[in-house]
N, C-alpha and C. Protein backbone atom coordinates (compact mmCIF):
# COMPACT_ATOMS: atom_id res chain seq x y z
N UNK A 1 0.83 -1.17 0.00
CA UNK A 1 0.00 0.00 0.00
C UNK A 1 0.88 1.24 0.00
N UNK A 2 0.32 2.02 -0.78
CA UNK A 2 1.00 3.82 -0.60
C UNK A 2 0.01 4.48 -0.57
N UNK A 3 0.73 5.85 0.46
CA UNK A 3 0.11 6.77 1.03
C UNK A 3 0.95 7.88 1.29
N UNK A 4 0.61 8.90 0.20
CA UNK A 4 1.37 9.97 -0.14
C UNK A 4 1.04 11.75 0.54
N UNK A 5 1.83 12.26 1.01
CA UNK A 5 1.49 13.63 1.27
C UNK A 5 2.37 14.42 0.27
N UNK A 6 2.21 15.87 0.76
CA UNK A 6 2.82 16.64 0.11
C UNK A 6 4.47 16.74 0.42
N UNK A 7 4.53 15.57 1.69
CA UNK A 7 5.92 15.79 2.47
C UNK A 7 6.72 14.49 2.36
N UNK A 8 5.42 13.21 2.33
CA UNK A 8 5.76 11.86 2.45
C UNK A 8 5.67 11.20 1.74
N UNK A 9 6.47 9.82 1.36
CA UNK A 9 5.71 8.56 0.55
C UNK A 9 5.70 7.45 1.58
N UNK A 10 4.57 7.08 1.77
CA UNK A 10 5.11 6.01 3.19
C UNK A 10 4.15 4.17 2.15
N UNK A 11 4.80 3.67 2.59
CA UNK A 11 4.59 2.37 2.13
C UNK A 11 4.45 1.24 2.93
N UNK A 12 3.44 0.76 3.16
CA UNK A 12 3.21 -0.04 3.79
C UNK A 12 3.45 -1.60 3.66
N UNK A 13 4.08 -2.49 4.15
CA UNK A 13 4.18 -3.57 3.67
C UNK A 13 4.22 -4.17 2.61
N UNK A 14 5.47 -3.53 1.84
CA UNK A 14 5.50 -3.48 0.36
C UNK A 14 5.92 -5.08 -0.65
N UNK A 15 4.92 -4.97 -1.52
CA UNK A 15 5.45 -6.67 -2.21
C UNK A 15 5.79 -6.55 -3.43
N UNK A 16 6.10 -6.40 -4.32
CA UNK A 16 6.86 -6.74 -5.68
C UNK A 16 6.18 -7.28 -6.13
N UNK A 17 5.31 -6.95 -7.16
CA UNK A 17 5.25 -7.57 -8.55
C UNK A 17 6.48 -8.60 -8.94
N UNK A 18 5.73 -9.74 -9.81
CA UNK A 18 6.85 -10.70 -10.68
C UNK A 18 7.92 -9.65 -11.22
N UNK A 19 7.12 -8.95 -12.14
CA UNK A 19 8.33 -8.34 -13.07
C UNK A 19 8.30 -6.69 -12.46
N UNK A 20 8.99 -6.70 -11.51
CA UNK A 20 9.40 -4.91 -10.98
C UNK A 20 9.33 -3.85 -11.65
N UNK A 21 10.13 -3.66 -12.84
CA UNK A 21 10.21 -2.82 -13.78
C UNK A 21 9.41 -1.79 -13.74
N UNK A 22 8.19 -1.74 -13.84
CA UNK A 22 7.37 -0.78 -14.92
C UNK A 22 6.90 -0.59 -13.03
N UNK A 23 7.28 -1.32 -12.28
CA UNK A 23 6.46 -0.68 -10.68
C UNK A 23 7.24 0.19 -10.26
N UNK A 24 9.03 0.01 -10.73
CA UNK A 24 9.77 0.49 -9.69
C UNK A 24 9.51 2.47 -10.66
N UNK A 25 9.30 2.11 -11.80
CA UNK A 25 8.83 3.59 -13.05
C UNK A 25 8.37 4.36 -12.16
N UNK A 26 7.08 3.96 -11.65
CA UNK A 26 5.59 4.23 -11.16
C UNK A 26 6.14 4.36 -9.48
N UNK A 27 6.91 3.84 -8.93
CA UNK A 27 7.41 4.17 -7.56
C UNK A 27 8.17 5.29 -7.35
N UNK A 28 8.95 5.65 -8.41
CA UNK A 28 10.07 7.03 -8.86
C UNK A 28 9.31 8.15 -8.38
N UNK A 29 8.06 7.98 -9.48
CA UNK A 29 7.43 9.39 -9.90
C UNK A 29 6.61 9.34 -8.34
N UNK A 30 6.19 8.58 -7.52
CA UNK A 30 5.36 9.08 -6.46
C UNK A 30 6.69 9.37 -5.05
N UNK A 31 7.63 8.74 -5.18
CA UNK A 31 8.48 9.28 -4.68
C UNK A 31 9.34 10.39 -4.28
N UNK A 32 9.76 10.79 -5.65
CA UNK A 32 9.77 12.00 -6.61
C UNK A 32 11.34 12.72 -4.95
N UNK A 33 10.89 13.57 -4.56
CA UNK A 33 11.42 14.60 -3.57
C UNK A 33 11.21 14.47 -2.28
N UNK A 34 10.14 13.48 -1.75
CA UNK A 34 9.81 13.22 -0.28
C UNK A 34 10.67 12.86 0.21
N UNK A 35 10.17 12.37 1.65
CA UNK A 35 10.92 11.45 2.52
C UNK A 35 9.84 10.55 2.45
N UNK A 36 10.77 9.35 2.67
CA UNK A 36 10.11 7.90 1.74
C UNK A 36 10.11 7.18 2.91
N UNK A 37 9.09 6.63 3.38
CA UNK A 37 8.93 5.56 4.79
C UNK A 37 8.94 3.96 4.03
N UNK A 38 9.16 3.22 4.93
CA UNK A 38 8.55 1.66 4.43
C UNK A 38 8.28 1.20 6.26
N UNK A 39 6.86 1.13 5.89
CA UNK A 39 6.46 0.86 7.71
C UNK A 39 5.91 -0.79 7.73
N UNK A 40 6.35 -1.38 8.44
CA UNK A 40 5.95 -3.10 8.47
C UNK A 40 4.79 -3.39 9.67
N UNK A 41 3.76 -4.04 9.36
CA UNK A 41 2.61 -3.87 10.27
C UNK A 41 3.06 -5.60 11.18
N UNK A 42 3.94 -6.45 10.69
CA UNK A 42 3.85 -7.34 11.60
C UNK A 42 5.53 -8.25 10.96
N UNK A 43 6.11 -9.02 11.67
CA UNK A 43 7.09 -9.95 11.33
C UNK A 43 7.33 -10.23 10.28
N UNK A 44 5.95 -11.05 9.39
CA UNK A 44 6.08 -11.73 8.35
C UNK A 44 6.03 -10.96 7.21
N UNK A 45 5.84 -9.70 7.50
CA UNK A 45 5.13 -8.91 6.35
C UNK A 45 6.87 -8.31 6.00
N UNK A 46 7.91 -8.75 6.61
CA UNK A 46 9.32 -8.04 5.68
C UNK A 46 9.31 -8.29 3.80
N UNK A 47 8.61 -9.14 3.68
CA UNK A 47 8.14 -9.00 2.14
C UNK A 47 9.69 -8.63 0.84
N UNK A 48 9.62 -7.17 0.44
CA UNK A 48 10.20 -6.82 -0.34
C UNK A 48 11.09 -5.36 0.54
N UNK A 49 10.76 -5.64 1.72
CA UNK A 49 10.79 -4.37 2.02
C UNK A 49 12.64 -4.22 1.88
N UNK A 50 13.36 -4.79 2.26
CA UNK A 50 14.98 -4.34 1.82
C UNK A 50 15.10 -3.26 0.38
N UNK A 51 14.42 -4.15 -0.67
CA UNK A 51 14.48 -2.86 -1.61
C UNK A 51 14.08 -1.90 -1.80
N UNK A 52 12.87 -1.55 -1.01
CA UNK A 52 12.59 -0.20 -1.25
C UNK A 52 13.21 0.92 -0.60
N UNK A 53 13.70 -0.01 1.28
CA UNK A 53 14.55 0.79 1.74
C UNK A 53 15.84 1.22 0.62
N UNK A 54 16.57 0.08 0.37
CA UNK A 54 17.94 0.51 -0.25
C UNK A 54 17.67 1.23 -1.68
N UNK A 55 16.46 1.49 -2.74
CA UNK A 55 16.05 2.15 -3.66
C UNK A 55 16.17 3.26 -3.14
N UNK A 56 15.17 3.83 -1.47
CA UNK A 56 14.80 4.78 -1.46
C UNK A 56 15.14 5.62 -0.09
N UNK A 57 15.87 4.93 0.43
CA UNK A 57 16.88 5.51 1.63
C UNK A 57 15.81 5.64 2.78
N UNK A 58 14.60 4.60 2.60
CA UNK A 58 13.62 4.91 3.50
C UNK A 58 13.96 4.70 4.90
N UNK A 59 13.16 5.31 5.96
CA UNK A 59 12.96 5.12 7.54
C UNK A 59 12.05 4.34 7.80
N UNK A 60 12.57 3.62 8.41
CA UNK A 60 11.73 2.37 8.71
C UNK A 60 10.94 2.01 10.11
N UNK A 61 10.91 3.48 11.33
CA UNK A 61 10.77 3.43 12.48
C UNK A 61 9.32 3.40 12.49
N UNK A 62 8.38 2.64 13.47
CA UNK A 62 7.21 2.04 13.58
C UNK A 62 7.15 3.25 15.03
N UNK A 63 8.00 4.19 15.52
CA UNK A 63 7.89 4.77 16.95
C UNK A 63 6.90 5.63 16.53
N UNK A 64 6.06 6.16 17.43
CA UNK A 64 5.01 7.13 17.55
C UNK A 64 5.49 8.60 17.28
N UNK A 65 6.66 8.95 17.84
CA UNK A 65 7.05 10.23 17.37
C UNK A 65 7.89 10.11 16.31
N UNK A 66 8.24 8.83 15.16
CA UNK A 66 9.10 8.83 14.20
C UNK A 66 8.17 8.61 13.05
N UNK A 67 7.35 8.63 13.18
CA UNK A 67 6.59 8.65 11.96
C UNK A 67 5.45 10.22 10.97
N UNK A 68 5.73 9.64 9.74
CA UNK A 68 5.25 10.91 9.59
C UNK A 68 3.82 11.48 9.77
N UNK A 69 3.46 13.11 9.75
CA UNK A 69 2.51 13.38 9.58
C UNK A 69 1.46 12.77 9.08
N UNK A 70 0.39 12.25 9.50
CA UNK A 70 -0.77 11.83 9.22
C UNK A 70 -1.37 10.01 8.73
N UNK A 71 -0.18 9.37 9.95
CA UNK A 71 0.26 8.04 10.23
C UNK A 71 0.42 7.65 11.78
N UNK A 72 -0.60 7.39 12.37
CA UNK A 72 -0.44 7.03 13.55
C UNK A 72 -0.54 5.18 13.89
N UNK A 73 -0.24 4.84 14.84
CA UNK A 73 0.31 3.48 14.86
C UNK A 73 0.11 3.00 16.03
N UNK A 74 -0.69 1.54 16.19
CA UNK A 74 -1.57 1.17 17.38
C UNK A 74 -0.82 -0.29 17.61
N UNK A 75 -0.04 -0.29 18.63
CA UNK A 75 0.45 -1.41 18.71
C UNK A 75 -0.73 -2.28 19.68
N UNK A 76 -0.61 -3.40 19.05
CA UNK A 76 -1.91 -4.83 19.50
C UNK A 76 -0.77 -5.05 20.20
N UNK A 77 -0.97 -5.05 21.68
CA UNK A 77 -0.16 -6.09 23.31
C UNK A 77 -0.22 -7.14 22.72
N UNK A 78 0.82 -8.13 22.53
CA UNK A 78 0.65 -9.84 22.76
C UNK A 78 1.05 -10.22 21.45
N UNK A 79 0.30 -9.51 20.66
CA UNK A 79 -0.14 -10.27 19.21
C UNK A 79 1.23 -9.78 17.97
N UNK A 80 1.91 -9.11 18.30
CA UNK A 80 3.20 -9.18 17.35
C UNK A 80 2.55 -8.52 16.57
N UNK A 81 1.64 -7.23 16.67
CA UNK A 81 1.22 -6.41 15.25
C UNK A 81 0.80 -5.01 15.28
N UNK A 82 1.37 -4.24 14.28
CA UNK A 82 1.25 -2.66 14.44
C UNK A 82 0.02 -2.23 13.50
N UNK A 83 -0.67 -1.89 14.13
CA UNK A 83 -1.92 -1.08 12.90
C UNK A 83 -1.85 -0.03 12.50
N UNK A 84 -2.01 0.36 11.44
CA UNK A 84 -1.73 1.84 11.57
C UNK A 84 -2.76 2.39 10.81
N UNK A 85 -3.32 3.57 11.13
CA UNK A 85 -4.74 4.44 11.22
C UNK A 85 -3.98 5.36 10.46
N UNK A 86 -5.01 6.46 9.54
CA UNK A 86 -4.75 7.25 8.67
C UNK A 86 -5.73 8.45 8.45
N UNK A 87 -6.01 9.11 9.38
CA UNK A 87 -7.01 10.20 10.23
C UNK A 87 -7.62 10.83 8.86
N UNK A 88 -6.94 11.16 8.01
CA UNK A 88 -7.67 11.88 6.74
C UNK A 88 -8.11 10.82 6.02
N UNK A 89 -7.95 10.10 5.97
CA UNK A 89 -8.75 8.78 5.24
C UNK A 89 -9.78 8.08 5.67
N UNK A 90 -9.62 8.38 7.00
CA UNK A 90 -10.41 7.15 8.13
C UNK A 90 -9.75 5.73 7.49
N UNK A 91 -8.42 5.58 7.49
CA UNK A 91 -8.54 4.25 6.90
C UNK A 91 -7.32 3.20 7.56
N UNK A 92 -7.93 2.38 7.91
CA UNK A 92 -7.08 1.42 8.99
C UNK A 92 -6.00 0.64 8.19
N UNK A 93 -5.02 0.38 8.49
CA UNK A 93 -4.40 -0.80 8.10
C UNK A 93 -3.74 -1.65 8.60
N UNK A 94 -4.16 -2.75 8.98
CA UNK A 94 -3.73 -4.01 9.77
C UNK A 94 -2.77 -5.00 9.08
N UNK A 95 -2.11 -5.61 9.39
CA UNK A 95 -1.57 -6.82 9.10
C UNK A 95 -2.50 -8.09 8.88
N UNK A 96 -2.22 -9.23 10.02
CA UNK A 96 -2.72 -9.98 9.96
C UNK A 96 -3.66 -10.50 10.87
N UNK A 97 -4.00 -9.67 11.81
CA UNK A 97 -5.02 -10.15 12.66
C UNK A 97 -6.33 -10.00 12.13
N UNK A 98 -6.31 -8.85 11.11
CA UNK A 98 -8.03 -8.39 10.69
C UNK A 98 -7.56 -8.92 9.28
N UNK A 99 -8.66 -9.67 9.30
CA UNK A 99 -8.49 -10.00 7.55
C UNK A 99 -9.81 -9.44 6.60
N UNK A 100 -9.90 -9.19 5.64
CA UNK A 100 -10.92 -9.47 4.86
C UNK A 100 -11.54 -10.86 4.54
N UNK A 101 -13.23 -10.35 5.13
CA UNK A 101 -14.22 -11.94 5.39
C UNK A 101 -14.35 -12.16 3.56
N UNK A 102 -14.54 -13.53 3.57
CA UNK A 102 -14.82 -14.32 2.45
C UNK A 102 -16.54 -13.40 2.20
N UNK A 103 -17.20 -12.84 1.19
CA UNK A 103 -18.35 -12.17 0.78
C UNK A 103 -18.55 -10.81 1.23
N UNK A 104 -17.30 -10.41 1.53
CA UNK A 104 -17.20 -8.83 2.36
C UNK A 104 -17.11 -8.61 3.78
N UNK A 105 -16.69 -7.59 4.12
CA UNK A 105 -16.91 -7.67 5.94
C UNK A 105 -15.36 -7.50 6.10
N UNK A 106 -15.51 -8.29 7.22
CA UNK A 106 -13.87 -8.26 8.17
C UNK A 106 -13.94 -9.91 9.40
N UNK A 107 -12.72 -10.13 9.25
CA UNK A 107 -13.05 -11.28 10.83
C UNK A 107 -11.57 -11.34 10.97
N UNK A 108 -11.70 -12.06 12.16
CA UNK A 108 -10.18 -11.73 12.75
C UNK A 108 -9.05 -13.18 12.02
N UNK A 109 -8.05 -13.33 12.61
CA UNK A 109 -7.00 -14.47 12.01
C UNK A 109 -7.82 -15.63 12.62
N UNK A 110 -7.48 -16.55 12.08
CA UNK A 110 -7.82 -17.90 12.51
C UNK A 110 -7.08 -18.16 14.06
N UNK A 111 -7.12 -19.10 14.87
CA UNK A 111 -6.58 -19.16 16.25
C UNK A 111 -5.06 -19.52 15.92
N UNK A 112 -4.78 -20.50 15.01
CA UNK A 112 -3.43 -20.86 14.80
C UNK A 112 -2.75 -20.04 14.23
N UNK A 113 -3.25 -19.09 13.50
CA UNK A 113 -2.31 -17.92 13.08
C UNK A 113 -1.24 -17.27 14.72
N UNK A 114 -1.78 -17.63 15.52
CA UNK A 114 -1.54 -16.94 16.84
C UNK A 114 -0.75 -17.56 17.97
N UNK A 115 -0.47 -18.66 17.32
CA UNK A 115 -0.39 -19.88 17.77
C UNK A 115 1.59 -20.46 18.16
N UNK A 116 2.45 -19.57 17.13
CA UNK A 116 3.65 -19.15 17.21
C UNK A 116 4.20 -18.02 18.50
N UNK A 117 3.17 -17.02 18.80
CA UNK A 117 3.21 -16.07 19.93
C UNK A 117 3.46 -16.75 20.78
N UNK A 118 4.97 -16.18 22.09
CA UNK A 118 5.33 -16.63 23.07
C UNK A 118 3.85 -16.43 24.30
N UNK A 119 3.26 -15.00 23.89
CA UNK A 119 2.08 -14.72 24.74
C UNK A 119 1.36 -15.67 24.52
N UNK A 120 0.92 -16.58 24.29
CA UNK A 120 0.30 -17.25 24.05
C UNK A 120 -1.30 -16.91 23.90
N UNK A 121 -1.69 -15.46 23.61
CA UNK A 121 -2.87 -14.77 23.28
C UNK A 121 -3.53 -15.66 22.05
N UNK A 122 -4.99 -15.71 23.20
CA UNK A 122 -6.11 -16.43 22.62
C UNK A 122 -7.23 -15.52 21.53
N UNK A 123 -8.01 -15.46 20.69
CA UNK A 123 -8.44 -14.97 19.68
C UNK A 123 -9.57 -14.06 20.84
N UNK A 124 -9.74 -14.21 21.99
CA UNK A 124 -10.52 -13.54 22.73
C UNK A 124 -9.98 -12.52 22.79
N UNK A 125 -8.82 -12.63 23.89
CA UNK A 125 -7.47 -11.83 24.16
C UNK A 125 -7.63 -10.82 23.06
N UNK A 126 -7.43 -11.34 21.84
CA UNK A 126 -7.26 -10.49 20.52
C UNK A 126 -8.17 -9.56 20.72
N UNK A 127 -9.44 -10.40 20.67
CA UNK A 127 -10.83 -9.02 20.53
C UNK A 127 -10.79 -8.16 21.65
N UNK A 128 -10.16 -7.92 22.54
CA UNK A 128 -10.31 -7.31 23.96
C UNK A 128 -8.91 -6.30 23.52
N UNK A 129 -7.84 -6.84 22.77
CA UNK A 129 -6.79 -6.03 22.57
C UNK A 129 -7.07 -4.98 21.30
N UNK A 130 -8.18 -5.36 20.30
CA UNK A 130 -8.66 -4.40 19.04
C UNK A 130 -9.51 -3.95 19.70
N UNK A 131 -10.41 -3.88 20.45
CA UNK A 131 -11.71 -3.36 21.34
C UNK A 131 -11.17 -1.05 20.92
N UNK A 132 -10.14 -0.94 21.11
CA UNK A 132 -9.90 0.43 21.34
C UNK A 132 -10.22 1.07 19.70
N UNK A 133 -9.82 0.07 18.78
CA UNK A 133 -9.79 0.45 17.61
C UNK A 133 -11.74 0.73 16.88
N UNK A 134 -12.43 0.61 17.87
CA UNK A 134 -13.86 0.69 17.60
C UNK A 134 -14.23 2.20 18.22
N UNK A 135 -13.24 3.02 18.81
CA UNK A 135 -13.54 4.44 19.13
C UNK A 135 -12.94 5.42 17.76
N UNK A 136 -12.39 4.78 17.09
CA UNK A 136 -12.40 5.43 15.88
C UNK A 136 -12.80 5.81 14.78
N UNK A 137 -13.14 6.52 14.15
CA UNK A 137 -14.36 6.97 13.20
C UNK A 137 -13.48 6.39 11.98
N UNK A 138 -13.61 4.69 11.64
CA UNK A 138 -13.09 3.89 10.82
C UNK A 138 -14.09 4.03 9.30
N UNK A 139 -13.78 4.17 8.34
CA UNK A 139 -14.41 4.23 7.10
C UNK A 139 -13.99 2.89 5.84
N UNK A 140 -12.68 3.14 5.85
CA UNK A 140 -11.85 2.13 5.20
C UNK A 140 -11.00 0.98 6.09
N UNK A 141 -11.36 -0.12 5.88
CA UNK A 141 -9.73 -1.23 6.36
C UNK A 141 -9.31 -1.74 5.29
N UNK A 142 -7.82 -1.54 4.94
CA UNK A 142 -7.22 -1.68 3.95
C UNK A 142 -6.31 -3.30 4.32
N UNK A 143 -7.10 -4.05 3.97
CA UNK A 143 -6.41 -5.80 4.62
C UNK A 143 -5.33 -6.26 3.68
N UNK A 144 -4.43 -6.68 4.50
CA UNK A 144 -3.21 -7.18 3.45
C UNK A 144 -3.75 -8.77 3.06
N UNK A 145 -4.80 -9.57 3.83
CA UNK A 145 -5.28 -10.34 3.32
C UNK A 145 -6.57 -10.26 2.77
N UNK A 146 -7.37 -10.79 2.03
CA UNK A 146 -8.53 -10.85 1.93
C UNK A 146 -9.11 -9.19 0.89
N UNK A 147 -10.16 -9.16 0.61
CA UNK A 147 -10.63 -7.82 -0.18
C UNK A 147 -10.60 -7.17 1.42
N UNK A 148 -10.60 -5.65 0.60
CA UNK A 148 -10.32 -3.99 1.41
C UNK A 148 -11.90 -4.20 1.74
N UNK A 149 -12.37 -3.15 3.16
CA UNK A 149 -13.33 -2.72 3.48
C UNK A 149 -13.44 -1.06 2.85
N UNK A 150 -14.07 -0.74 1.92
CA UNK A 150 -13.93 0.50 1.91
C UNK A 150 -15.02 1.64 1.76
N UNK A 151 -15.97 0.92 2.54
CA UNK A 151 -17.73 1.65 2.86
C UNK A 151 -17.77 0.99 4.31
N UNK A 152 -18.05 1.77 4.93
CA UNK A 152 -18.31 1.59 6.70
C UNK A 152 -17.62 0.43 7.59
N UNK A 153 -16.60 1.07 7.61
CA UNK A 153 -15.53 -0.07 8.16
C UNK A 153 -15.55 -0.03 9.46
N UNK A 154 -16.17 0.94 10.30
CA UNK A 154 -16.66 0.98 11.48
C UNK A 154 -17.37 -0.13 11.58
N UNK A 155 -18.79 -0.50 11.26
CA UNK A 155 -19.27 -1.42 11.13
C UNK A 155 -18.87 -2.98 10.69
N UNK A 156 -17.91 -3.18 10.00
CA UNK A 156 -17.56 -4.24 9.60
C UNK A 156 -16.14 -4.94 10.67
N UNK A 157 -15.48 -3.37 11.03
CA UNK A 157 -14.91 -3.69 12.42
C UNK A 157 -15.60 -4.59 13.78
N UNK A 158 -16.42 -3.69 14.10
CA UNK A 158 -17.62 -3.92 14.97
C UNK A 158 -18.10 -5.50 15.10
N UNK A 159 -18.56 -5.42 13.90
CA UNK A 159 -19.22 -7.20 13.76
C UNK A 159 -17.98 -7.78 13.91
N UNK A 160 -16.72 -7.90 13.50
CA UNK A 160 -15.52 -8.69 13.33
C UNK A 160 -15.47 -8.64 15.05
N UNK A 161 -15.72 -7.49 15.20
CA UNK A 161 -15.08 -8.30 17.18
C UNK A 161 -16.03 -8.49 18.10
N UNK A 162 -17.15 -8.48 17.44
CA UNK A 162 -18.21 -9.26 18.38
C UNK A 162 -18.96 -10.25 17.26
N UNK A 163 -18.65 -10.60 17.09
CA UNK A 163 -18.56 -12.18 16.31
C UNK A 163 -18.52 -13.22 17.05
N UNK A 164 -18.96 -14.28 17.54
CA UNK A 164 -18.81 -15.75 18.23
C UNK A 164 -18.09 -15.96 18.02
């Protein structure tokens, strides 16, 4: 995902196309003069990210005061994952705990996704640790798995953590 200001290019858990080329074109021009982030929402998600750092001399700090303007960042206790919210967008972006539901919606990781954690946090745990992310005036969730929520993601939040 990218998400551009007039100051930033910040990139979220970035993956490569097969053939780079004609992406890395199209990465130049939104790049252009900023300062270029590559922010990782969880472990597994290091992806492609070495090259964009070493392309683009990006900062890679997930800290609350190191990030740029209009990128804030919700660390989930237990669960090994950074969310990060996008106030002019209303638009969330999670890793892997919130996925996109199979026919639209949202639901959380399966239990074994969770299952590697030394915390040994249970999918309850989980919903009690996203619980804060429902005071936010959510519009979009932008899921690295599954289709994007991008009409009332408040709501599709909502049901995802009070779900059985």
């Amino acid at each position: 995902m990218l998400y551009e200001t007039s100051e930033h290019t910040v990139f979220f858990d970035p993956l490569l196309p097969p053939h780079p080329d004609e992406f890395w074109r199209w990465a130049d021009q939104h790049v252009a003069a900023r300062r270029t982030f590559v922010l990782k929402t969880i472990g597994w998600h290091e992806r492609n990210r070495p090259a964009f750092i070493e392309r683009y001399g990006a900062s890679t700090s997930r800290a609350k005061n190191q990030l740029p303007r209009g990128v804030e960042s919700f660390l989930v206790r237990d669960a090994g994952e950074t969310i990060f919210w996008l106030p002019e967008h209303r638009a969330l972006i999670p890793g892997d705990r919130i996925l996109g539901a199979p026919g639209g919606g949202l639901r959380l990781c399966p239990e074994s996704w969770l299952r590697y954690l030394s915390s040994n946090i249970t999918r309850a745990e989980l919903r009690t640790r996203l619980r804060p992310l429902l005071d936010l005036p959510v519009e979009r969730v932008l899921c690295s798995h599954g289709n994007p929520v991008l009409r009332n993601g408040g709501k599709a939040l909502h049901d995802a953590l009070t779900a059985g």
